[in-house]
N, C-alpha and C. Protein backbone atom coordinates (compact mmCIF):
# COMPACT_ATOMS: atom_id res chain seq x y z
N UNK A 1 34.38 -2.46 -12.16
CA UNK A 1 33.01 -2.75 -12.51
C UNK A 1 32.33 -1.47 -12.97
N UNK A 2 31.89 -1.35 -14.17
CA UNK A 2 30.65 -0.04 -14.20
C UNK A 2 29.70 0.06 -13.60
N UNK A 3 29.31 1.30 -13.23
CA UNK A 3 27.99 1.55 -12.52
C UNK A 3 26.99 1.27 -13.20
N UNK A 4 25.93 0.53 -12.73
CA UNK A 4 24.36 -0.09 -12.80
C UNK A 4 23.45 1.07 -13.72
N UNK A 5 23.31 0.48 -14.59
CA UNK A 5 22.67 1.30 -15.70
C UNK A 5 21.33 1.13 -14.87
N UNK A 6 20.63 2.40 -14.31
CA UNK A 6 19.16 2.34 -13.31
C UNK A 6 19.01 2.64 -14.59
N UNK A 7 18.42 3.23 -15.56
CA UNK A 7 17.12 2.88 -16.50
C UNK A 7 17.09 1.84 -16.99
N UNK A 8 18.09 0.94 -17.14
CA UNK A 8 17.52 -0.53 -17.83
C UNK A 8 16.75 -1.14 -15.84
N UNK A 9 17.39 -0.62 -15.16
CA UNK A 9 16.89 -1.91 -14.32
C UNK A 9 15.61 -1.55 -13.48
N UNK A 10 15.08 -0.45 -13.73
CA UNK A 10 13.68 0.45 -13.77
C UNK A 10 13.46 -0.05 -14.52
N UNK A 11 13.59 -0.39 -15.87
CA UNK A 11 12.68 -0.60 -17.11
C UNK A 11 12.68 -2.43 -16.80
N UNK A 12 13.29 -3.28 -16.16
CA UNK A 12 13.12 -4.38 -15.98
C UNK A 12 12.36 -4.37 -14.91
N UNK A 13 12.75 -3.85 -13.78
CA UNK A 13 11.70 -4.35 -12.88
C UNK A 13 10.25 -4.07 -12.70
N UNK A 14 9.94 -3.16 -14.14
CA UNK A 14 8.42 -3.04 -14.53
C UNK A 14 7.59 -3.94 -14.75
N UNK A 15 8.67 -5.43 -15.54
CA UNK A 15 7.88 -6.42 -15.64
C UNK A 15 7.56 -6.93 -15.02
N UNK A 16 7.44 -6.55 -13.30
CA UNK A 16 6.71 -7.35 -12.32
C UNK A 16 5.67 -7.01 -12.41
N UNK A 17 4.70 -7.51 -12.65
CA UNK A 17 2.93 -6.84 -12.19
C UNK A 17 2.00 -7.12 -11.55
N UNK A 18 2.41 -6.26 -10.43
CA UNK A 18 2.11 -6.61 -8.82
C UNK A 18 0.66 -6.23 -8.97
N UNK A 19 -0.04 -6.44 -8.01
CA UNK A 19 -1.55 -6.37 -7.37
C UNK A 19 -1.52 -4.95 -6.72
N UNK A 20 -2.26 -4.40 -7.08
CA UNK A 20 -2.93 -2.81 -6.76
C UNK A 20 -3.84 -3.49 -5.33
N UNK A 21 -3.30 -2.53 -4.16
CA UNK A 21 -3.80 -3.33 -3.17
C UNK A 21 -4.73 -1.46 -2.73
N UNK A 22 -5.85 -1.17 -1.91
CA UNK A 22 -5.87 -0.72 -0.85
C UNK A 22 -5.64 -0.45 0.46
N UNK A 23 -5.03 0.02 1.23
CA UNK A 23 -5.01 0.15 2.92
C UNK A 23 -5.84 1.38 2.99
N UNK A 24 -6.34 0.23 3.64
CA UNK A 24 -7.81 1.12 4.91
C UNK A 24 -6.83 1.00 6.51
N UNK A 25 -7.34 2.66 6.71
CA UNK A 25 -6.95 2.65 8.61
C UNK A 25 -7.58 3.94 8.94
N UNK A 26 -7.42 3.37 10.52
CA UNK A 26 -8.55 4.18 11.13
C UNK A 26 -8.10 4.03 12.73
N UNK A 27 -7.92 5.62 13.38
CA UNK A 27 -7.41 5.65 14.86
C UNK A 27 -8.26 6.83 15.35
N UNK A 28 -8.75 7.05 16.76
CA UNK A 28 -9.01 8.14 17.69
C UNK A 28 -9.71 9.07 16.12
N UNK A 29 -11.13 8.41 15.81
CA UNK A 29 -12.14 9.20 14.66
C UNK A 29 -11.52 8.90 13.44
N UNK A 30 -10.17 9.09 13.43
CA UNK A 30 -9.33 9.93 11.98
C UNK A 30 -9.80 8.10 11.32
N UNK A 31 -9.64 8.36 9.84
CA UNK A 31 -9.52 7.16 9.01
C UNK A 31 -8.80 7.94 7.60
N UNK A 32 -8.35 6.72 7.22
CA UNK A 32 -7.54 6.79 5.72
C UNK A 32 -7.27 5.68 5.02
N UNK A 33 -6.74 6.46 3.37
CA UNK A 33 -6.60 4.99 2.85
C UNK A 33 -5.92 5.61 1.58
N UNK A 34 -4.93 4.11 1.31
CA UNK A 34 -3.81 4.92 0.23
C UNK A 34 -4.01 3.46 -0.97
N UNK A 35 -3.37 3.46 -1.37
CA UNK A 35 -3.05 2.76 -2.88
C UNK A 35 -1.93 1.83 -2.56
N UNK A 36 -1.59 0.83 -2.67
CA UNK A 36 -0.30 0.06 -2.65
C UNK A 36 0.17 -1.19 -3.32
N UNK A 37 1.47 -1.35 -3.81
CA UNK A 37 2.00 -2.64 -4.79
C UNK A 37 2.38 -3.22 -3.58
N UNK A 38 3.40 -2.90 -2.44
CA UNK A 38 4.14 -3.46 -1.48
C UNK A 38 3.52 -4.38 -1.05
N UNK A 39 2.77 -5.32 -0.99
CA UNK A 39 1.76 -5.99 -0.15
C UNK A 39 2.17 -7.42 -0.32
N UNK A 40 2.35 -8.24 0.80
CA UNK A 40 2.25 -9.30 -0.26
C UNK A 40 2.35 -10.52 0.95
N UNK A 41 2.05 -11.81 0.85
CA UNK A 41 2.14 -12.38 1.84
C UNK A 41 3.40 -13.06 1.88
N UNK A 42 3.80 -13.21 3.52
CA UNK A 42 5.09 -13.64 3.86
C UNK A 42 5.19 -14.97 4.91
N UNK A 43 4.42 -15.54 4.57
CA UNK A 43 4.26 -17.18 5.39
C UNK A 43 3.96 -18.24 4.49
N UNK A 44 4.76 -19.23 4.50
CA UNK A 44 4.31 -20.23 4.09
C UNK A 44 2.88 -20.98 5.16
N UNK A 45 3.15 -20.77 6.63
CA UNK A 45 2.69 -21.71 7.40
C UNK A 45 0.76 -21.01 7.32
N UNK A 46 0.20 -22.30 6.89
CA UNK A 46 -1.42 -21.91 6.99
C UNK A 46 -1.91 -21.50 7.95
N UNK A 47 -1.58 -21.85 8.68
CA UNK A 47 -2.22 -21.65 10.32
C UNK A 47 -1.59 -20.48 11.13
N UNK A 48 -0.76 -19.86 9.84
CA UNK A 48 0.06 -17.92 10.68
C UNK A 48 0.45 -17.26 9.45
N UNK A 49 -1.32 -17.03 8.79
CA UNK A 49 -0.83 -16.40 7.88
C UNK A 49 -0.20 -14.61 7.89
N UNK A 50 0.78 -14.22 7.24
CA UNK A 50 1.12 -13.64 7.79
C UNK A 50 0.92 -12.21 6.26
N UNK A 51 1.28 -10.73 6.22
CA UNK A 51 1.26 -10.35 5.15
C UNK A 51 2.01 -9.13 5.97
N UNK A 52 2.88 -8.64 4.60
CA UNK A 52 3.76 -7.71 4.63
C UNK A 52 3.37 -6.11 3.89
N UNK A 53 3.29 -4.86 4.43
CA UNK A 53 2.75 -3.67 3.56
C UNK A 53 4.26 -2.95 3.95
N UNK A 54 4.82 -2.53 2.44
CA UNK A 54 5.52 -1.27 2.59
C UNK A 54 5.13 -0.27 2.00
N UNK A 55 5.08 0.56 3.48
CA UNK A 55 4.40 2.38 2.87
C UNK A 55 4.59 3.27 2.79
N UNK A 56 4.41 4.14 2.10
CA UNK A 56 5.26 5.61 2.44
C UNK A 56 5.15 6.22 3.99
N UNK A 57 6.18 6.20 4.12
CA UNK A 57 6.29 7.35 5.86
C UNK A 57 5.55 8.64 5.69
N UNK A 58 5.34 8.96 4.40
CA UNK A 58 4.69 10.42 4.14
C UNK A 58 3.36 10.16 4.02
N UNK A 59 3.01 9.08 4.45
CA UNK A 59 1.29 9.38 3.90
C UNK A 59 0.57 8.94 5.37
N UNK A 60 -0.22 9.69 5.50
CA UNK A 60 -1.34 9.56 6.38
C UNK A 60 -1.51 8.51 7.00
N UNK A 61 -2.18 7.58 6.01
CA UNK A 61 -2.85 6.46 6.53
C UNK A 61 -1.78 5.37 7.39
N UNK A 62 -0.53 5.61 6.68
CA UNK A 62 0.60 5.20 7.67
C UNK A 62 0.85 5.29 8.85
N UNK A 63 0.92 6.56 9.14
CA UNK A 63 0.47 7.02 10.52
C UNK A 63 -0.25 6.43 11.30
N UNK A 64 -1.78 6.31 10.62
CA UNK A 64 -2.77 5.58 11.19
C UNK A 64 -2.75 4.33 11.81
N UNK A 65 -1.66 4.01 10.59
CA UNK A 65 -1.45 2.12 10.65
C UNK A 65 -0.48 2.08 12.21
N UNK A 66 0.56 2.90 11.81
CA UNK A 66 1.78 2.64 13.37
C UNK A 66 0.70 3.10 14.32
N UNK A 67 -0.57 4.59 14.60
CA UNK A 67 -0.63 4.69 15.65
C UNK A 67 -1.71 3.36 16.12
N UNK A 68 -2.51 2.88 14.93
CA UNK A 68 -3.44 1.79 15.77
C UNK A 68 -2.58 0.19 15.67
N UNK A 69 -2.08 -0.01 14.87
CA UNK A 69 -1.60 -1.40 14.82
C UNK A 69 -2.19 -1.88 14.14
N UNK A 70 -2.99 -1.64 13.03
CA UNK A 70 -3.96 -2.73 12.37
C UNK A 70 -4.62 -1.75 11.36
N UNK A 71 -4.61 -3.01 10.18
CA UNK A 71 -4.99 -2.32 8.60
C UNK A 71 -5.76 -3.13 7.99
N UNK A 72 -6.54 -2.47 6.95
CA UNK A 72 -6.96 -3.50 5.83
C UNK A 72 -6.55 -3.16 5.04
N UNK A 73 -6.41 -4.75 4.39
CA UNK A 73 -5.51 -4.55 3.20
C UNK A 73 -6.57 -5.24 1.72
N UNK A 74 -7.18 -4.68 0.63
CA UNK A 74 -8.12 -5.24 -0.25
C UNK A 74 -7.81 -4.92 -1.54
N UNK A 75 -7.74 -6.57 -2.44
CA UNK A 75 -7.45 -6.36 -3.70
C UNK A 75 -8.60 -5.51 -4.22
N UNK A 76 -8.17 -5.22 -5.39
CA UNK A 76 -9.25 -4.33 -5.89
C UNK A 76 -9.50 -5.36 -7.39
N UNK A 77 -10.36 -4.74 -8.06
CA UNK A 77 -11.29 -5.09 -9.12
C UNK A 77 -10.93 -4.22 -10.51
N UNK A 78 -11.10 -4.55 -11.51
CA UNK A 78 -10.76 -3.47 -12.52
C UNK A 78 -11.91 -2.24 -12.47
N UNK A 79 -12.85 -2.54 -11.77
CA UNK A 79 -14.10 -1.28 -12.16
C UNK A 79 -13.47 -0.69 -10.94
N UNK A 80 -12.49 -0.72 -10.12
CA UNK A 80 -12.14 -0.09 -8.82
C UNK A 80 -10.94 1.02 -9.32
N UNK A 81 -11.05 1.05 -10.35
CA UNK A 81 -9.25 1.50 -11.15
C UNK A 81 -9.92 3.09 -10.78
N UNK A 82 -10.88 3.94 -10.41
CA UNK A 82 -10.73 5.32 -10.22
C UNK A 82 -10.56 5.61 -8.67
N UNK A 83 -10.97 4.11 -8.29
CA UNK A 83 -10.87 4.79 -6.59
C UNK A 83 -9.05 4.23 -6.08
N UNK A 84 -8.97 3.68 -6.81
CA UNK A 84 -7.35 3.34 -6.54
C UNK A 84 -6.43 4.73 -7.01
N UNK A 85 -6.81 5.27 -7.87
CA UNK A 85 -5.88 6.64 -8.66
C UNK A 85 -6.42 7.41 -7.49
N UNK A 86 -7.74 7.73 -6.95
CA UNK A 86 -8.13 8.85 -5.97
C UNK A 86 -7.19 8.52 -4.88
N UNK A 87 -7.07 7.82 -4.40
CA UNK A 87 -6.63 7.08 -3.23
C UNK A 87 -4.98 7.36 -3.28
N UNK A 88 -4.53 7.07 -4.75
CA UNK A 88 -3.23 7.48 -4.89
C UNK A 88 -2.77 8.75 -4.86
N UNK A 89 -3.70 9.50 -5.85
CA UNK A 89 -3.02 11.09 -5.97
C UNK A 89 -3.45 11.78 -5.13
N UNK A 90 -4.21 11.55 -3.69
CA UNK A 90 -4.25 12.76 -3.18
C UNK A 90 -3.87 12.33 -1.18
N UNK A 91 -3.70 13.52 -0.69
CA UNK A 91 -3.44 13.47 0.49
C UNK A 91 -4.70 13.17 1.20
N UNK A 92 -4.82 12.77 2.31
CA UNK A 92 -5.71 12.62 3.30
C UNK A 92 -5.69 13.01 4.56
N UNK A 93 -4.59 13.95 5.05
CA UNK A 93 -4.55 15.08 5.95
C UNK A 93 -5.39 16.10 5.74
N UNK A 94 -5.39 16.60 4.66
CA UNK A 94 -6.68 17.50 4.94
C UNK A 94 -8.47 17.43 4.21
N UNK A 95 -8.09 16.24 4.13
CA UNK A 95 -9.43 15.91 3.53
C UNK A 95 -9.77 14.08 3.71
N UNK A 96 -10.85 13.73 3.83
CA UNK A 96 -11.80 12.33 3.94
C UNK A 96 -11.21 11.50 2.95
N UNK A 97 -10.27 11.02 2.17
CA UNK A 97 -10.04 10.36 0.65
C UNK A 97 -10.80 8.81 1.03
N UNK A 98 -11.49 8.98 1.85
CA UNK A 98 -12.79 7.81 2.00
C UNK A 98 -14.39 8.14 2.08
N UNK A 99 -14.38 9.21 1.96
CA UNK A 99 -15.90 10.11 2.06
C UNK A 99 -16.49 9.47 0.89
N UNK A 100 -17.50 8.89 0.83
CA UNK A 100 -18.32 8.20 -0.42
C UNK A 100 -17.95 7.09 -0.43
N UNK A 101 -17.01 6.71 -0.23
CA UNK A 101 -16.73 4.93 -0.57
C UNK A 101 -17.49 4.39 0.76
N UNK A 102 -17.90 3.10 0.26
CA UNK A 102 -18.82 2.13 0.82
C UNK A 102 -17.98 1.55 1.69
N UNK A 103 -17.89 1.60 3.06
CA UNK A 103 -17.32 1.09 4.44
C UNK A 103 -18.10 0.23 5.47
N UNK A 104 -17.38 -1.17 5.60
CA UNK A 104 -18.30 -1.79 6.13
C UNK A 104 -17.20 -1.89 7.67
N UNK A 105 -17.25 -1.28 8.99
CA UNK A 105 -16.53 -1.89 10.42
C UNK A 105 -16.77 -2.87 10.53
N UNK A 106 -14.96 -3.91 10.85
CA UNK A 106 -15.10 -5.16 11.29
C UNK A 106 -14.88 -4.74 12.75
N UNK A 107 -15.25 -6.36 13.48
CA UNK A 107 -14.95 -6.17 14.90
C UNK A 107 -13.65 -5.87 15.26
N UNK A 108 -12.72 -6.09 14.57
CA UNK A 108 -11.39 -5.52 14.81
C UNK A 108 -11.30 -4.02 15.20
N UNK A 109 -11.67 -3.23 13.93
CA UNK A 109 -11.90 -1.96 14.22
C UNK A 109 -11.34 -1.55 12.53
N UNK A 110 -11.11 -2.79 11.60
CA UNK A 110 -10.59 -2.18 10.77
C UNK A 110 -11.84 -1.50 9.51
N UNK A 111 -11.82 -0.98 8.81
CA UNK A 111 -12.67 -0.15 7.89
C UNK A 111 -12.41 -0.88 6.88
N UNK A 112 -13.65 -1.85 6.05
CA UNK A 112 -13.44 -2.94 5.27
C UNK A 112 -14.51 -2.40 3.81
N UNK A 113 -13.88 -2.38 2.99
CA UNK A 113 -14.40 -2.24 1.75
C UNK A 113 -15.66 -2.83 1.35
N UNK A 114 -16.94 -2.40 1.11
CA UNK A 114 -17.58 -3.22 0.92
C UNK A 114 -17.97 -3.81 -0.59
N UNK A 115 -16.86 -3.03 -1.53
CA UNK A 115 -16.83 -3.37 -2.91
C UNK A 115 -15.24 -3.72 -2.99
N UNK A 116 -14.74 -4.61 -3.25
CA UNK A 116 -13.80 -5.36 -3.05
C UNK A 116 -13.68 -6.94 -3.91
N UNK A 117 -12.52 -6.73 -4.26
CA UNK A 117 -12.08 -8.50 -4.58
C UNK A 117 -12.28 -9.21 -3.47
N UNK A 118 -10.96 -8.94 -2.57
CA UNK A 118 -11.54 -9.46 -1.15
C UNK A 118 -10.21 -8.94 -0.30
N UNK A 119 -10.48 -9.07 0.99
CA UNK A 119 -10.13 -8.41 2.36
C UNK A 119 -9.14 -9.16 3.15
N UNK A 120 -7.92 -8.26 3.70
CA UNK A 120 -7.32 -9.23 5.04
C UNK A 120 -7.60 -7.78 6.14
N UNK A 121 -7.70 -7.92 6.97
CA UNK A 121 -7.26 -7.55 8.67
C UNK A 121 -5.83 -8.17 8.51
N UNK A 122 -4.64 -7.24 8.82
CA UNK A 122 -3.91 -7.27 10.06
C UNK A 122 -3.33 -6.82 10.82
N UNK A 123 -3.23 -7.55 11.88
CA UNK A 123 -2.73 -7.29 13.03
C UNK A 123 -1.20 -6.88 13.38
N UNK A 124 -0.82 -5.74 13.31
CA UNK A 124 0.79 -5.44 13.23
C UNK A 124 1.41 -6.45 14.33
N UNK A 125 2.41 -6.89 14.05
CA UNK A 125 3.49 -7.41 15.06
C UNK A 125 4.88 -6.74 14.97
N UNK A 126 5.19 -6.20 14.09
CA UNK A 126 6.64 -5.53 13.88
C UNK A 126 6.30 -4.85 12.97
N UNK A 127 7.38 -3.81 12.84
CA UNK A 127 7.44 -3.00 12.25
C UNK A 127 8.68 -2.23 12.16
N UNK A 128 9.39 -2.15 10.69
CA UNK A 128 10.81 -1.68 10.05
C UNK A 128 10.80 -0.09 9.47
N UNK A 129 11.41 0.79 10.08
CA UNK A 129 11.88 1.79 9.11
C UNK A 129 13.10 1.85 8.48
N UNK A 130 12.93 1.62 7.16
CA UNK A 130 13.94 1.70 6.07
C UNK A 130 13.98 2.84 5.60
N UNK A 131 13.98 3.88 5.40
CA UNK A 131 13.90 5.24 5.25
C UNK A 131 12.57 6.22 4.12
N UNK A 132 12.86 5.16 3.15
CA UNK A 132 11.97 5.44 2.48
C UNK A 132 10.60 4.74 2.11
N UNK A 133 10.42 3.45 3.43
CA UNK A 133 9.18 2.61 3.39
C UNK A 133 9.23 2.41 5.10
N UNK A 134 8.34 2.58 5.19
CA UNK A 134 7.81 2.11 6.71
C UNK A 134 7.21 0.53 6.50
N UNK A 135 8.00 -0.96 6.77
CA UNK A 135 7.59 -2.23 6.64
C UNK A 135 6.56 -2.49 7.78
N UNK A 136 5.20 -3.42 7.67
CA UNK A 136 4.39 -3.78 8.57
C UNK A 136 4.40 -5.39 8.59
N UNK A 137 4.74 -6.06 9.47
CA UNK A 137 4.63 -7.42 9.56
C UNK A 137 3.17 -7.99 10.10
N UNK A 138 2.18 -7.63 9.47
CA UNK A 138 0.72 -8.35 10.21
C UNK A 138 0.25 -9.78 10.18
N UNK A 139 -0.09 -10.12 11.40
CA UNK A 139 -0.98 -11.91 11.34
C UNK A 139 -2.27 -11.02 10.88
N UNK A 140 -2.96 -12.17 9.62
CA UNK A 140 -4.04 -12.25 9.28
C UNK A 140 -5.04 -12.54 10.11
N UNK A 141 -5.97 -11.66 10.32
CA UNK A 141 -7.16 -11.96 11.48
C UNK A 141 -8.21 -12.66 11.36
N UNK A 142 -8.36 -11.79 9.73
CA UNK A 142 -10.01 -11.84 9.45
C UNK A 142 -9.72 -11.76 7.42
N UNK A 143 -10.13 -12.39 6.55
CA UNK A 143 -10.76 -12.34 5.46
C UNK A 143 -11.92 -12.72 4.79
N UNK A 144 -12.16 -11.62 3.95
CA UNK A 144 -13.40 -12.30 3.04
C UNK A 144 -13.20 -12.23 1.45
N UNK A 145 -14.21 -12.37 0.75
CA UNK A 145 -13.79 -12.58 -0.41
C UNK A 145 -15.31 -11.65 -0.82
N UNK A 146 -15.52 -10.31 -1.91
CA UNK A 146 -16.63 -9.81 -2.13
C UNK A 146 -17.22 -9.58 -4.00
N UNK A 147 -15.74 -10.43 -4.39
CA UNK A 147 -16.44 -10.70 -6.20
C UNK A 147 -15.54 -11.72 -6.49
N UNK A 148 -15.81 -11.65 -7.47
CA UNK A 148 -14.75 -12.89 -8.49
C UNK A 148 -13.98 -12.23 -9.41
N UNK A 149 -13.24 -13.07 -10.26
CA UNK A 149 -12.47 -12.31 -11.10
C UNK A 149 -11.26 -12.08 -11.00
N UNK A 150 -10.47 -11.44 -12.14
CA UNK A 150 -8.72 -11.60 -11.41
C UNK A 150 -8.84 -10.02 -10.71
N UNK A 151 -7.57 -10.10 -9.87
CA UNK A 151 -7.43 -8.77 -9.19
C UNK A 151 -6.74 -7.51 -9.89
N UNK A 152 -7.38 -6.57 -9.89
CA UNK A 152 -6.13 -5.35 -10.46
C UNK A 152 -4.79 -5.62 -10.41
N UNK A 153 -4.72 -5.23 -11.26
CA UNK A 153 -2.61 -5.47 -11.12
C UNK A 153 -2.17 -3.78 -11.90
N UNK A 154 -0.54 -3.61 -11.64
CA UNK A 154 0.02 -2.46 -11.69
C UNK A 154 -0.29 -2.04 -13.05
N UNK A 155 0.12 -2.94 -13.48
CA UNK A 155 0.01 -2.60 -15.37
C UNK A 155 -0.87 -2.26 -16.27
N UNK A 156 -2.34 -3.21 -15.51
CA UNK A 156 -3.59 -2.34 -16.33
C UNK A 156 -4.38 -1.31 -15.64
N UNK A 157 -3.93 -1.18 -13.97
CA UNK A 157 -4.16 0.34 -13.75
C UNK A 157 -3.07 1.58 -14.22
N UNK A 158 -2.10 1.45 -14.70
CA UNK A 158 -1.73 2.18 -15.63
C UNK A 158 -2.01 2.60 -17.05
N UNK A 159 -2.58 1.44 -17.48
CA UNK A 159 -3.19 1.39 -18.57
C UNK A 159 -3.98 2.02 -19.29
N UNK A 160 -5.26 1.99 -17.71
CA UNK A 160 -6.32 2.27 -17.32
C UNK A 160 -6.61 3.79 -17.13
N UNK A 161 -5.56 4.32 -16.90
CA UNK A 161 -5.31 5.94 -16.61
C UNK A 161 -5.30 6.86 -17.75
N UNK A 162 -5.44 7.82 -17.32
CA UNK A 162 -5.43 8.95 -18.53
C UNK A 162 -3.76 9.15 -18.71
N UNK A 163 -3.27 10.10 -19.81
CA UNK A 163 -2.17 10.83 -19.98
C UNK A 163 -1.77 11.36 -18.31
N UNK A 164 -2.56 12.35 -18.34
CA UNK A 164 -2.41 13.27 -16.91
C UNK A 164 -2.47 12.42 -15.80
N UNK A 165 -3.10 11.23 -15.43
CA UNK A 165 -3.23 10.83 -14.43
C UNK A 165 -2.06 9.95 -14.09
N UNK A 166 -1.26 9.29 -15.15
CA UNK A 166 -0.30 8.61 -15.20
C UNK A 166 0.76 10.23 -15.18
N UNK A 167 1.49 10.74 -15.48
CA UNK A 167 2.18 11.88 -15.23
C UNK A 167 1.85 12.53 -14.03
N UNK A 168 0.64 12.67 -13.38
CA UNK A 168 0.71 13.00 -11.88
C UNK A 168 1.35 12.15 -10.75
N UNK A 169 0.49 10.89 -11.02
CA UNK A 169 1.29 9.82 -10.10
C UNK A 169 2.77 9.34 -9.87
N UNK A 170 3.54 9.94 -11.51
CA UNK A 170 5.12 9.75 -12.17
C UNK A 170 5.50 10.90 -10.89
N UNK A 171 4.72 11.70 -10.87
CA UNK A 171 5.44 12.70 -10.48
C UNK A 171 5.43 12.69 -8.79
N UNK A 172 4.31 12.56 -8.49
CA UNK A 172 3.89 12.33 -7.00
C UNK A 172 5.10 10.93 -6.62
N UNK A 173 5.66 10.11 -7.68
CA UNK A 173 6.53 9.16 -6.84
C UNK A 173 7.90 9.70 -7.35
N UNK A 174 8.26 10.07 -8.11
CA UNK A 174 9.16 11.15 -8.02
C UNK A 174 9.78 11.66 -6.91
N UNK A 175 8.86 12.62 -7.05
CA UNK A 175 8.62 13.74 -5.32
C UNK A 175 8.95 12.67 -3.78
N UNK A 176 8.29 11.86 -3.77
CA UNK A 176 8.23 10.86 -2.66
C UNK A 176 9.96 10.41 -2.50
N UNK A 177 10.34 9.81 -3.49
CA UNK A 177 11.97 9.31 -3.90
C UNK A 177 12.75 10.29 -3.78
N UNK A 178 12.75 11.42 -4.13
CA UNK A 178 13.57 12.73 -3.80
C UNK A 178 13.78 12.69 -1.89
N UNK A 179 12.23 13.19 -1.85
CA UNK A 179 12.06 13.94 -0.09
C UNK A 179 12.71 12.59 0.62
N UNK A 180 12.66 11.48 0.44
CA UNK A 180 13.18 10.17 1.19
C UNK A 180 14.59 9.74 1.21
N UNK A 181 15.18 10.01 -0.15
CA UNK A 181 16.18 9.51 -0.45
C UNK A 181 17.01 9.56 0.77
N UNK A 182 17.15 10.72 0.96
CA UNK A 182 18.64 10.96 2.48
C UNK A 182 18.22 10.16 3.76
N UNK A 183 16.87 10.04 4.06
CA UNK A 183 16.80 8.79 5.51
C UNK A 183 17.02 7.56 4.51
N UNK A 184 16.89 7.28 3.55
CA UNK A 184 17.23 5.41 3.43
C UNK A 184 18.35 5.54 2.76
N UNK A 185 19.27 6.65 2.67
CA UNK A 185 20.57 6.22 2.47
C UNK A 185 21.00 6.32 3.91
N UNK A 186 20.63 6.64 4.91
CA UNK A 186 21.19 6.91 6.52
C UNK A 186 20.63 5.80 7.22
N UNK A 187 19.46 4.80 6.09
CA UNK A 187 19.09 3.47 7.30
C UNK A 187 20.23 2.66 6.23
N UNK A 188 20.74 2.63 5.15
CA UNK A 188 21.78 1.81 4.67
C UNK A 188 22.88 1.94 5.59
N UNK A 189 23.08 3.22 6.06
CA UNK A 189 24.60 3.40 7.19
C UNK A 189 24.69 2.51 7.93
N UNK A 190 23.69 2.51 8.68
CA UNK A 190 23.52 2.09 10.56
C UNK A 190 24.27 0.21 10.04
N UNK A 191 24.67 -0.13 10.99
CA UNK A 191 24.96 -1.69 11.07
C UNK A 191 23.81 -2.74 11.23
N UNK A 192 24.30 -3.94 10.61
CA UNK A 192 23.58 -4.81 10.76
C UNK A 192 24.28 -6.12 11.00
N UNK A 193 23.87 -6.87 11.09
CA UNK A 193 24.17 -8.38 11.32
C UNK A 193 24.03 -8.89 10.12
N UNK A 194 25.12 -9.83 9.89
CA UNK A 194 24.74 -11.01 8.53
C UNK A 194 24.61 -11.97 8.93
């Protein structure tokens, strides 16, 4: 068999065009919030709805998420396309990457967008390290809904970007895929069950 031509199958699996999501989190003061495609819901059953985030192990707000158990997760809007790139290109260890954005606390404790498509809370129940994504299995707590309209998707916040801003982010996931690669080829090792 020949080996898997990865630029055609990078260049195919572009044509997915996933939803530009936010995660908001927040533990012991600290809060954060990153950018994410991984999101997506994983229940059929209405009554347990359930939603899935895979995140980088390297970013902050991750942290946040394993140390409290609970995230928000909010589509965004196309006029939201600069706070989604802020959110993306920069760290939040040493700086607020929520300072100015409009934060509304739910009773949960999660930090809810108050400019937003619209909102889930959840509630972690499990949680997978694959090496290069930390998986969150959350029950839906709490949603709202705060405009209309379709939701951001991957393709026209790329779109949406400058030269430079699209080449930073290339590069920032780059970087991410490099520093990871050797733990999720070492969670492919370990055994599993079929």
């Amino acid at each position: 068999m020949q080996p898997p031509n990865l630029e055609q199958i990078d260049s195919l699996l572009r044509i997915v065009d996933r939803e530009i999501w936010l995660i908001t989190a927040a533990h012991n003061g600290q809060r954060s919030g990153l950018t994410a495609t991984w999101v997506s819901q994983v229940s059929l059953d209405p009554e347990r709805p359930v939603l899935l985030a895979g995140l980088s192990p390297r970013n902050y707000t991750t942290e946040l998420v394993q140390q409290r158990g609970l995230f928000a997760a909010h589509l965004m809007t196309h006029e939201q396309l600069q706070l989604a790139y802020a959110l993306a290109a920069h760290s939040g260890r040493q700086q607020d990457k929520l300072a100015g954005v409009q934060l509304s606390p739910h009773e949960s404790g999660a930090l809810i967008l108050t400019e937003c498509r619209a909102w889930f809370v959840g509630k972690v129940f499990r949680q997978q390290s694959t090496g290069d994504r930390e998986f969150f299995w959350a029950d839906v707590i709490a949603a709202g809904e705060n405009a209309a309209g379709p939701a951001l998707r991957e393709q026209a916040f790329f779109q949406g970007l400058t030269a430079t801003e699209r080449i930073h982010l290339k590069e920032l996931r780059a970087s991410d895929a490099l520093a990871l690669r050797a733990a999720a080829r070492l969670w492919r090792q370990q055994p599993t069950e079929l």
